[in-house]
N, C-alpha and C. Protein backbone atom coordinates (compact mmCIF):
# COMPACT_ATOMS: atom_id res chain seq x y z
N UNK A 1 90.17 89.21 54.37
CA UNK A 1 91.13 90.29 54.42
C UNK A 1 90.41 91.60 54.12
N UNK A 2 90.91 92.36 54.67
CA UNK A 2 90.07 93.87 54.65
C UNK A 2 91.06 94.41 54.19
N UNK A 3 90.56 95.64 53.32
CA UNK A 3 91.14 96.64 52.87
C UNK A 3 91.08 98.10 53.37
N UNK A 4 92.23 99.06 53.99
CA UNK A 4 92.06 100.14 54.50
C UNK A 4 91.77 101.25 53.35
N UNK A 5 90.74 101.93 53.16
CA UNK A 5 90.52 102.92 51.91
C UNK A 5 91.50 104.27 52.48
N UNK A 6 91.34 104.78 54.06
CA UNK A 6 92.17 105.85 54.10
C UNK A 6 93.32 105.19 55.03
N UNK A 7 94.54 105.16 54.45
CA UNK A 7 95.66 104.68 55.28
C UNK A 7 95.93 105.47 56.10
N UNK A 8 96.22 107.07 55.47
CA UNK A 8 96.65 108.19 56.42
C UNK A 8 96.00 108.36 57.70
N UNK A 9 94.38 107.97 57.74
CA UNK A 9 93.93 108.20 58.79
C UNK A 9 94.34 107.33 59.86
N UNK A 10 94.29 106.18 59.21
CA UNK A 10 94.26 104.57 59.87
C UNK A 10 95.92 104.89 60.85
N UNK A 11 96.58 105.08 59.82
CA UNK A 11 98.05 105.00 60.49
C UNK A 11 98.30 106.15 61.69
N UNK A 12 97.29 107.60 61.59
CA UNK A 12 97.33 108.36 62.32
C UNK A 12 96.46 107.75 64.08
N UNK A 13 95.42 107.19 63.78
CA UNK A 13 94.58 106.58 64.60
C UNK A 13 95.61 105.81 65.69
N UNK A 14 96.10 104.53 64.89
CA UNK A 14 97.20 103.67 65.39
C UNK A 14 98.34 104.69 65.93
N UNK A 15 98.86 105.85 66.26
CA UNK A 15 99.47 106.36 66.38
C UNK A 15 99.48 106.65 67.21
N UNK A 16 98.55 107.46 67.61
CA UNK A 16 97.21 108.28 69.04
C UNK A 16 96.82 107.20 69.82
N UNK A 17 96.97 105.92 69.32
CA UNK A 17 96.36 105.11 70.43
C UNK A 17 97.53 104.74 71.08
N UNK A 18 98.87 104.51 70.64
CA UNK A 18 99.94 103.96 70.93
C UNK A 18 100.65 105.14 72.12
N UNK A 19 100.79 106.69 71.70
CA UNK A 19 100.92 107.95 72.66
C UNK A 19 99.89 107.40 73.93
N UNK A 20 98.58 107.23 73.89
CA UNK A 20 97.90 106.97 74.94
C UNK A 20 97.84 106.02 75.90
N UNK A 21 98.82 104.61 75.52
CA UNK A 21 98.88 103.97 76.28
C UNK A 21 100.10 103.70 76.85
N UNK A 22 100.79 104.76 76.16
CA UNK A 22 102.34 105.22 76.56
C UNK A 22 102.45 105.93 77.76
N UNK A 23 101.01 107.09 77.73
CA UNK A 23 100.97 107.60 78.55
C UNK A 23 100.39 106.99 80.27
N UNK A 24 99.40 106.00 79.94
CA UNK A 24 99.04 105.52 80.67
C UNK A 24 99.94 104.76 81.40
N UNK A 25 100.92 104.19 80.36
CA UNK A 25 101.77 102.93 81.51
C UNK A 25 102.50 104.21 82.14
N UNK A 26 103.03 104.69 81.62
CA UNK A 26 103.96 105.80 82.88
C UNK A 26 102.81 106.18 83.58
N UNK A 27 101.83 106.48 84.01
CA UNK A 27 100.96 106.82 84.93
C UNK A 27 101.14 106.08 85.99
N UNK A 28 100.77 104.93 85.28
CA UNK A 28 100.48 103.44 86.47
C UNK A 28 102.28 103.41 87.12
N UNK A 29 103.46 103.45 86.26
CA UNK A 29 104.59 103.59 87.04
C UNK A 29 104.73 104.18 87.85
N UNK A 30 104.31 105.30 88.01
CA UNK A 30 104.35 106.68 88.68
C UNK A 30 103.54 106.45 89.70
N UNK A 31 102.13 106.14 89.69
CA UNK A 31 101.58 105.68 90.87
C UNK A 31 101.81 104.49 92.04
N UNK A 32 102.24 103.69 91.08
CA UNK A 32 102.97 102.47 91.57
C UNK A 32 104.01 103.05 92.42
N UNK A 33 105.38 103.74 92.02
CA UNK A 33 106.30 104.13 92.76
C UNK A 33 105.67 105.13 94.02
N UNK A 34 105.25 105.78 94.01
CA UNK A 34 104.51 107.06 94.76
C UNK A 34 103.32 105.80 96.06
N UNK A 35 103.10 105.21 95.77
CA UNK A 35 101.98 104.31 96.66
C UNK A 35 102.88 103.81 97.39
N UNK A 36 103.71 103.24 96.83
CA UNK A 36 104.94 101.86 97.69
C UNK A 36 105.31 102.78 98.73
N UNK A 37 105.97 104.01 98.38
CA UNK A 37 107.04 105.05 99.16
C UNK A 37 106.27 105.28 100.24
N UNK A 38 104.88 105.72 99.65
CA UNK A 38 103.90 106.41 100.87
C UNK A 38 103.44 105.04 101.90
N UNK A 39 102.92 103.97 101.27
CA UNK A 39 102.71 102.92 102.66
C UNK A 39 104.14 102.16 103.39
N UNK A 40 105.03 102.11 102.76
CA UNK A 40 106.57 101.80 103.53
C UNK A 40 107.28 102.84 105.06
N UNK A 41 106.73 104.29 103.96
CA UNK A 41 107.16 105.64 105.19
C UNK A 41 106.34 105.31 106.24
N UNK A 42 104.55 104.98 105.79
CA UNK A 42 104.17 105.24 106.57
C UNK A 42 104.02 104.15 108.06
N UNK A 43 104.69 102.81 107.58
CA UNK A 43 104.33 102.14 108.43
C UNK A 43 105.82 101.49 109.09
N UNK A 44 106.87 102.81 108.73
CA UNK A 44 108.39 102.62 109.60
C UNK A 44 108.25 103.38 110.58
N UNK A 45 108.74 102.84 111.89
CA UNK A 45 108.70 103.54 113.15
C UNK A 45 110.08 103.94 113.10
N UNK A 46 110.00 105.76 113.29
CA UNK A 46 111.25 106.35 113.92
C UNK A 46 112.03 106.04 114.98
N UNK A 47 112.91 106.16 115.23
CA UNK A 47 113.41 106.25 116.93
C UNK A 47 114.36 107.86 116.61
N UNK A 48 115.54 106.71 115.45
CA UNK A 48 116.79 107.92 115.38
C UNK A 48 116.62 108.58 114.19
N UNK A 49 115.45 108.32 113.03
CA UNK A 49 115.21 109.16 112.20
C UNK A 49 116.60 107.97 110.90
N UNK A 50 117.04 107.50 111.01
CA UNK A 50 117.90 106.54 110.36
C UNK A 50 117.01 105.91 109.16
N UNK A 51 116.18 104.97 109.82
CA UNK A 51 115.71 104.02 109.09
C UNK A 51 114.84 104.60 107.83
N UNK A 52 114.11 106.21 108.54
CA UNK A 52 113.10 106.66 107.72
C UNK A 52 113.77 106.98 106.46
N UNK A 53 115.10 108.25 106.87
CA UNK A 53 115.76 109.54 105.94
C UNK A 53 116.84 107.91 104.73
N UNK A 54 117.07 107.08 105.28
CA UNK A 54 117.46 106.55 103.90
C UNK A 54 116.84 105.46 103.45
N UNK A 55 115.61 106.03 103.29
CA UNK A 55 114.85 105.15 101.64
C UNK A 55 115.04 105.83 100.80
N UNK A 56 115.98 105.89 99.74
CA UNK A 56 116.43 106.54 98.69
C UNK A 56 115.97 105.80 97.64
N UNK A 57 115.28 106.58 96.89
CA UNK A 57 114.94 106.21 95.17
C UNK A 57 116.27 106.76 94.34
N UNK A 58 116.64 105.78 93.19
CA UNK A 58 117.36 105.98 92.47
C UNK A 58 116.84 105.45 91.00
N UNK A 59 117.65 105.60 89.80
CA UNK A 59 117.04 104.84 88.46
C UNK A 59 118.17 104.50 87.62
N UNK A 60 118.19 103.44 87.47
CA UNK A 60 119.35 102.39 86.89
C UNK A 60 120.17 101.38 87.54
N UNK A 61 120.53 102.18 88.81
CA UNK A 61 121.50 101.70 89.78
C UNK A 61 120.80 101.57 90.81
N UNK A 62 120.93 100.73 92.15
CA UNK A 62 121.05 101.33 93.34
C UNK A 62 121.64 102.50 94.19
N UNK A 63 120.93 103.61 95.12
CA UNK A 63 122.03 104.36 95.75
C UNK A 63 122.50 103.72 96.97
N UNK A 64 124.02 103.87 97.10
CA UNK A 64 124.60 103.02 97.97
C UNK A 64 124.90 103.95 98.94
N UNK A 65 124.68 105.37 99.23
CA UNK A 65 124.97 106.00 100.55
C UNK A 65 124.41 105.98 101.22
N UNK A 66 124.96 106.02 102.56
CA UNK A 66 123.85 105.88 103.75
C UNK A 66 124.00 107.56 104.34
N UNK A 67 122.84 107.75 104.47
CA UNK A 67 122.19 108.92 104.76
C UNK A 67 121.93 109.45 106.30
N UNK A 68 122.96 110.36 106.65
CA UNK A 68 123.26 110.62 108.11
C UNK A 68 121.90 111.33 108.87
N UNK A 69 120.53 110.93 109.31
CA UNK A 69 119.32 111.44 110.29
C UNK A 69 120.03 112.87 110.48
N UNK A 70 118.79 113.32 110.67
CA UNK A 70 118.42 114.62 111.22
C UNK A 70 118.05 114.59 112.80
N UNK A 71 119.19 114.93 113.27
CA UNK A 71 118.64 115.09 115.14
C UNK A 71 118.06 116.32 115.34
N UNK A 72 117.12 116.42 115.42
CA UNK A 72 116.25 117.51 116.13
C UNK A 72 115.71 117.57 117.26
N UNK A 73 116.58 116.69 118.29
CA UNK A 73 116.05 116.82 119.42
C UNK A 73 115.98 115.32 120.13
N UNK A 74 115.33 115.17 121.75
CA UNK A 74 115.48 113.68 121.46
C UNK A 74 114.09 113.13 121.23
N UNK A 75 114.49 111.96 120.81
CA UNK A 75 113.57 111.26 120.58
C UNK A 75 112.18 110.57 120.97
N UNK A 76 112.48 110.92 122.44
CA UNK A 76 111.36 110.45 123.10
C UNK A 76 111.14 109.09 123.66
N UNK A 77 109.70 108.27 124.30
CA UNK A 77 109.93 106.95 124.28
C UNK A 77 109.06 106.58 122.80
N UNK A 78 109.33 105.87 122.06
CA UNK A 78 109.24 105.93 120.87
C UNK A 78 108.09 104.63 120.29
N UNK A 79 108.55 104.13 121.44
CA UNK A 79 107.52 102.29 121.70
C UNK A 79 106.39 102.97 122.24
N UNK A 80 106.24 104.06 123.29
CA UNK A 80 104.97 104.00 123.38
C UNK A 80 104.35 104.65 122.56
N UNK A 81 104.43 105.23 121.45
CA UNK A 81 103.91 106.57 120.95
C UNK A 81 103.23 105.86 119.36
N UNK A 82 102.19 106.24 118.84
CA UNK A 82 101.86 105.47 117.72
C UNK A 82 102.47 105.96 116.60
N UNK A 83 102.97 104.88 115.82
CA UNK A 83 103.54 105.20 114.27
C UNK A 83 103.09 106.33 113.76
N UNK A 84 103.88 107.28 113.32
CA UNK A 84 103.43 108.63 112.81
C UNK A 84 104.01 109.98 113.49
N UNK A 85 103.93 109.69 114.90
CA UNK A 85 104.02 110.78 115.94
C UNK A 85 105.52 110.75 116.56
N UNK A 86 106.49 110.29 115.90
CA UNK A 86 107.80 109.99 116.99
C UNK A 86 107.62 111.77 116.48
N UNK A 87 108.75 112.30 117.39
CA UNK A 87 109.36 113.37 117.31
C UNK A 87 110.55 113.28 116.17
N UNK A 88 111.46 112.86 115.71
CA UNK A 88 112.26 113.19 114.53
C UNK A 88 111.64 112.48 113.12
N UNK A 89 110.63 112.08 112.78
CA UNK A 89 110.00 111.07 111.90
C UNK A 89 109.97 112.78 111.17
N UNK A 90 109.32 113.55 111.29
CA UNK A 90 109.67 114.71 110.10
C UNK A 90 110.54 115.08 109.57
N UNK A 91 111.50 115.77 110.05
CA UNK A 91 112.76 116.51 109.12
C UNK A 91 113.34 114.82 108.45
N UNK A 92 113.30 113.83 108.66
CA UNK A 92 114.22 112.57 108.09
C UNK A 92 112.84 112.02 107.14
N UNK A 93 111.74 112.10 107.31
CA UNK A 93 110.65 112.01 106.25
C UNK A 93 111.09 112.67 105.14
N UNK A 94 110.97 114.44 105.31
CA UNK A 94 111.57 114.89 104.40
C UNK A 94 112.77 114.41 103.42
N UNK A 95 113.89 114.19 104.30
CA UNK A 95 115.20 113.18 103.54
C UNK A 95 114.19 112.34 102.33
N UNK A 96 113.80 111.21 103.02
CA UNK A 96 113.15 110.09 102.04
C UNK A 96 112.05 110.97 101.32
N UNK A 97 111.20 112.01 101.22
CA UNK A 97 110.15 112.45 100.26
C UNK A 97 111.08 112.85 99.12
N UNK A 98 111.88 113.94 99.33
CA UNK A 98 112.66 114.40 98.56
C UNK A 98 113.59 113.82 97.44
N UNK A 99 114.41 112.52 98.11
CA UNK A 99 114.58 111.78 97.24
C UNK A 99 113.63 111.07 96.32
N UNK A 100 111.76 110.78 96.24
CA UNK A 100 110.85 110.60 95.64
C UNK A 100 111.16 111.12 94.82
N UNK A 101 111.10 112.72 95.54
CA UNK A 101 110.37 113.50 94.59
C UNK A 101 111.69 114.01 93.33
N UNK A 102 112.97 114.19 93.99
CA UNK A 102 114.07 114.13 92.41
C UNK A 102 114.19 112.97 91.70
N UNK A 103 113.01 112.21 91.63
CA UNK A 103 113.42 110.99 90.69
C UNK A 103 113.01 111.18 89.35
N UNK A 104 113.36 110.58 88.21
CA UNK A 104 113.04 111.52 87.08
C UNK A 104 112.51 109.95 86.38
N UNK A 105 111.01 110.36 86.23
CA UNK A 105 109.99 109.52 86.16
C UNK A 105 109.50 109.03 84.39
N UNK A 106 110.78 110.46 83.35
CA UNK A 106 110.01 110.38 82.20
C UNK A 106 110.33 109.63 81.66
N UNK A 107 111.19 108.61 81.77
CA UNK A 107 111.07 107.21 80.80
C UNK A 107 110.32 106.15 81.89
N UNK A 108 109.47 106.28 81.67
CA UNK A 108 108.70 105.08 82.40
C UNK A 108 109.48 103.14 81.85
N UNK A 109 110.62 102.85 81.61
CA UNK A 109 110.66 101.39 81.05
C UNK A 109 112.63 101.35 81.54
N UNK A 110 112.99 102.42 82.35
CA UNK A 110 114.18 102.09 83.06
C UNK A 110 113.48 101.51 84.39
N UNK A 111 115.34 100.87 85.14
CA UNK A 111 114.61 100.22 86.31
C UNK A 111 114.67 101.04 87.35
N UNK A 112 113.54 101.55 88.48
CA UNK A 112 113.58 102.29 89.42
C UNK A 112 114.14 101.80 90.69
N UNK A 113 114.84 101.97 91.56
CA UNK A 113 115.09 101.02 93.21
C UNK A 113 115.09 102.32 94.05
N UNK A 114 114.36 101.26 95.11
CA UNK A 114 114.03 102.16 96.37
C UNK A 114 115.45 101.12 97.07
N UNK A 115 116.51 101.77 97.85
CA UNK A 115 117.07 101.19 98.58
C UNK A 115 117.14 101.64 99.97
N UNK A 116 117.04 100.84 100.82
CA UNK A 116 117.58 101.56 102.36
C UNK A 116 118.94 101.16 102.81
N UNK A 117 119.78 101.95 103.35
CA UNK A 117 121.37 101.55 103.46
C UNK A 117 121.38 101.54 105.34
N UNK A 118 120.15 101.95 105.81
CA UNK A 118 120.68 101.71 107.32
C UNK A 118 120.92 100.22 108.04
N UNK A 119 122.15 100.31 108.63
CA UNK A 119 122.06 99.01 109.35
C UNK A 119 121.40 98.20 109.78
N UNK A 120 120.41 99.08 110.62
CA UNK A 120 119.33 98.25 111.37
C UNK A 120 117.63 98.13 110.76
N UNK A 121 118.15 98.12 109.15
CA UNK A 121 116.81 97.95 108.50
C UNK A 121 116.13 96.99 108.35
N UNK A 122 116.93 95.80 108.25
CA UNK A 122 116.47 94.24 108.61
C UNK A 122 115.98 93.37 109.88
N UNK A 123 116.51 94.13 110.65
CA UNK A 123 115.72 94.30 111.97
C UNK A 123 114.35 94.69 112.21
N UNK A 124 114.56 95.61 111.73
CA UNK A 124 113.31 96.78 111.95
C UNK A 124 112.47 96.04 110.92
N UNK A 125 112.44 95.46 110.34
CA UNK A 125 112.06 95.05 109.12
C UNK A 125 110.97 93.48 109.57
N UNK A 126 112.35 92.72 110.51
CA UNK A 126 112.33 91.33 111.05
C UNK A 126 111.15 91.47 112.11
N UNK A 127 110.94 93.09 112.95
CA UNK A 127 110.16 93.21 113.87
C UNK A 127 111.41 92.54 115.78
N UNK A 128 112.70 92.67 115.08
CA UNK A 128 113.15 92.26 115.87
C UNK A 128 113.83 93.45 117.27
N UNK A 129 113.80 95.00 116.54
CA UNK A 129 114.10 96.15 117.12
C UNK A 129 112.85 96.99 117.75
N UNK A 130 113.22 97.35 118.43
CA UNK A 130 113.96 97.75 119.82
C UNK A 130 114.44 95.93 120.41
N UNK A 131 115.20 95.77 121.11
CA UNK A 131 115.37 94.52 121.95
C UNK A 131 114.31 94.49 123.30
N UNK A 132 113.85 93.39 123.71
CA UNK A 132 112.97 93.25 124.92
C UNK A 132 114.35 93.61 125.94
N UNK A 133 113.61 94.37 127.20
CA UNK A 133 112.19 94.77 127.35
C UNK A 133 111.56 96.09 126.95
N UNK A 134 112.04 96.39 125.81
CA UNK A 134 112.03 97.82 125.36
C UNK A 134 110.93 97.80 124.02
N UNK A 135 110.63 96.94 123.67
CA UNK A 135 110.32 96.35 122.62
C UNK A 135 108.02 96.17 123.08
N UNK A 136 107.36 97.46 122.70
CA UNK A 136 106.29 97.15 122.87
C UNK A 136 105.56 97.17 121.72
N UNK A 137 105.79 97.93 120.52
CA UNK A 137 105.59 97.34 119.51
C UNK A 137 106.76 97.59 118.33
N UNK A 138 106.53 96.69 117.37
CA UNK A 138 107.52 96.62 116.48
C UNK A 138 106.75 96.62 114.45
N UNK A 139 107.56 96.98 113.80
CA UNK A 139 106.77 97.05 112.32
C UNK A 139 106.63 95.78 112.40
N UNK A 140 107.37 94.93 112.01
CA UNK A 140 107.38 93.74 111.38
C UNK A 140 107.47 93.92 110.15
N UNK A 141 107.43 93.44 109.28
CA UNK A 141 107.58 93.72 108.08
C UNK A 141 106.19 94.68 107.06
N UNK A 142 107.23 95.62 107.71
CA UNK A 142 106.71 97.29 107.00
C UNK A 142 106.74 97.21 105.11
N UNK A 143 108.10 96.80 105.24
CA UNK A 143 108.20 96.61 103.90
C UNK A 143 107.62 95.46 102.93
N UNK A 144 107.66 94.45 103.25
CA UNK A 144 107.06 93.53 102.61
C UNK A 144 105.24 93.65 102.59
N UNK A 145 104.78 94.06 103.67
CA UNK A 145 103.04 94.30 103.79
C UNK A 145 103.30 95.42 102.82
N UNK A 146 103.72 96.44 102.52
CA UNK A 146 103.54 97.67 101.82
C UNK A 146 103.91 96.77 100.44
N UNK A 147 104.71 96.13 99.78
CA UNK A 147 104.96 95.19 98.89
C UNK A 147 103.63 94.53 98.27
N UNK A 148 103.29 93.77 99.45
CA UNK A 148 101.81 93.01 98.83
C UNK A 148 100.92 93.89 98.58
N UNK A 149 100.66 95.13 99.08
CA UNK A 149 99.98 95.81 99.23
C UNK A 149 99.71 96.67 98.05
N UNK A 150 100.33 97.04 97.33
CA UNK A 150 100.79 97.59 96.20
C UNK A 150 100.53 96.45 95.02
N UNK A 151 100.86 95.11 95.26
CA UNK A 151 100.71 94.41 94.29
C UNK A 151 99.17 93.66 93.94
N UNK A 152 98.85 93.85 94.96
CA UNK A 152 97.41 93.71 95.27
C UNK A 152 96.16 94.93 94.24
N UNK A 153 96.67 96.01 94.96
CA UNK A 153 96.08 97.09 93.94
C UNK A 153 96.28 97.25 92.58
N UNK A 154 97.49 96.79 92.20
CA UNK A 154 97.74 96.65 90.93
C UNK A 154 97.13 95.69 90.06
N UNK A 155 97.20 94.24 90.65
CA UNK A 155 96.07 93.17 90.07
C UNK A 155 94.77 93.35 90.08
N UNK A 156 94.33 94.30 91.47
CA UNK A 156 92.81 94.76 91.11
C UNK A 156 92.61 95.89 90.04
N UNK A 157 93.32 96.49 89.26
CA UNK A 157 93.09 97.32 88.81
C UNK A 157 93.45 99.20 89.12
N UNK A 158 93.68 99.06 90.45
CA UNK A 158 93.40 100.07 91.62
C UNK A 158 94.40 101.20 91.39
N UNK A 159 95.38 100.33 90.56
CA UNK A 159 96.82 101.76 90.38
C UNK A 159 96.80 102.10 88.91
């Protein structure tokens, strides 16, 4: 058994270390949430701007509204064009960044949910949308690869 000669310090030490790894896990939350959002956006294909504008972050609850796209025009052919480049994938990006970005991150140990409320998200999801013969490429599961993907970095250390 050891004896502490300065407690005050000891207890101050233990103190500073406990702030620091307080700080750290909200880091890693924060990056964690911010990584998922960014490889999910990035690997949903627009058409109507739907699927993108409601990935809504919320904290405690789920948000259950579904979030009406931004038409800016049309859409284009959307199958041929590579992920990234549809024509309405911006202003409805925005939708989903924004909701990121009002999420209020400072208790890192509530529960965070990303929800999507569009209809055809399980589809899009399944790799089953657009329908053939319209259908030249599809996500497949955007969400779940962005899932492993994230959990992957996290077991390596990476987030």
């Amino acid at each position: 058994m050891a004896n502490v000669t300065n407690k005050r310090s000891f207890l101050a030490t233990l103190q500073a270390a406990k702030g620091e790894a307080e700080r750290r896990f909200a880091e890693k939350v924060k990056n964690v949430i911010y990584t998922l959002h960014t490889e999910i956006v990035e690997r949903t294909p627009v058409w109507s701007g739907s699927a993108i504008a409601n990935y809504q972050w919320s904290v405690g609850i789920p948000a259950l509204d579904y979030i009406d796209p931004v038409d800016n025009g049309p859409p284009g052919h959307t199958n041929e064009m590579e992920i990234g480049t549809e024509p309405r994938r911006p202003p409805n990006l925005e939708l989903a960044n924004a909701s990121l970005l009002a999420l209020n991150l400072k208790n890192p140990y509530k529960m965070f949910w990303l929800t999507n409320n569009d209809p055809d998200i399980m589809d899009i999801e399944d790799g089953v949308l657009p329908p053939e013969p319209l259908r030249i490429r599809a996500a497949e599961g955007m969400i779940r690869v962005s899932f492993e993907y994230v959990v992957a970095k996290l077991a390596a250390g990476q987030l």
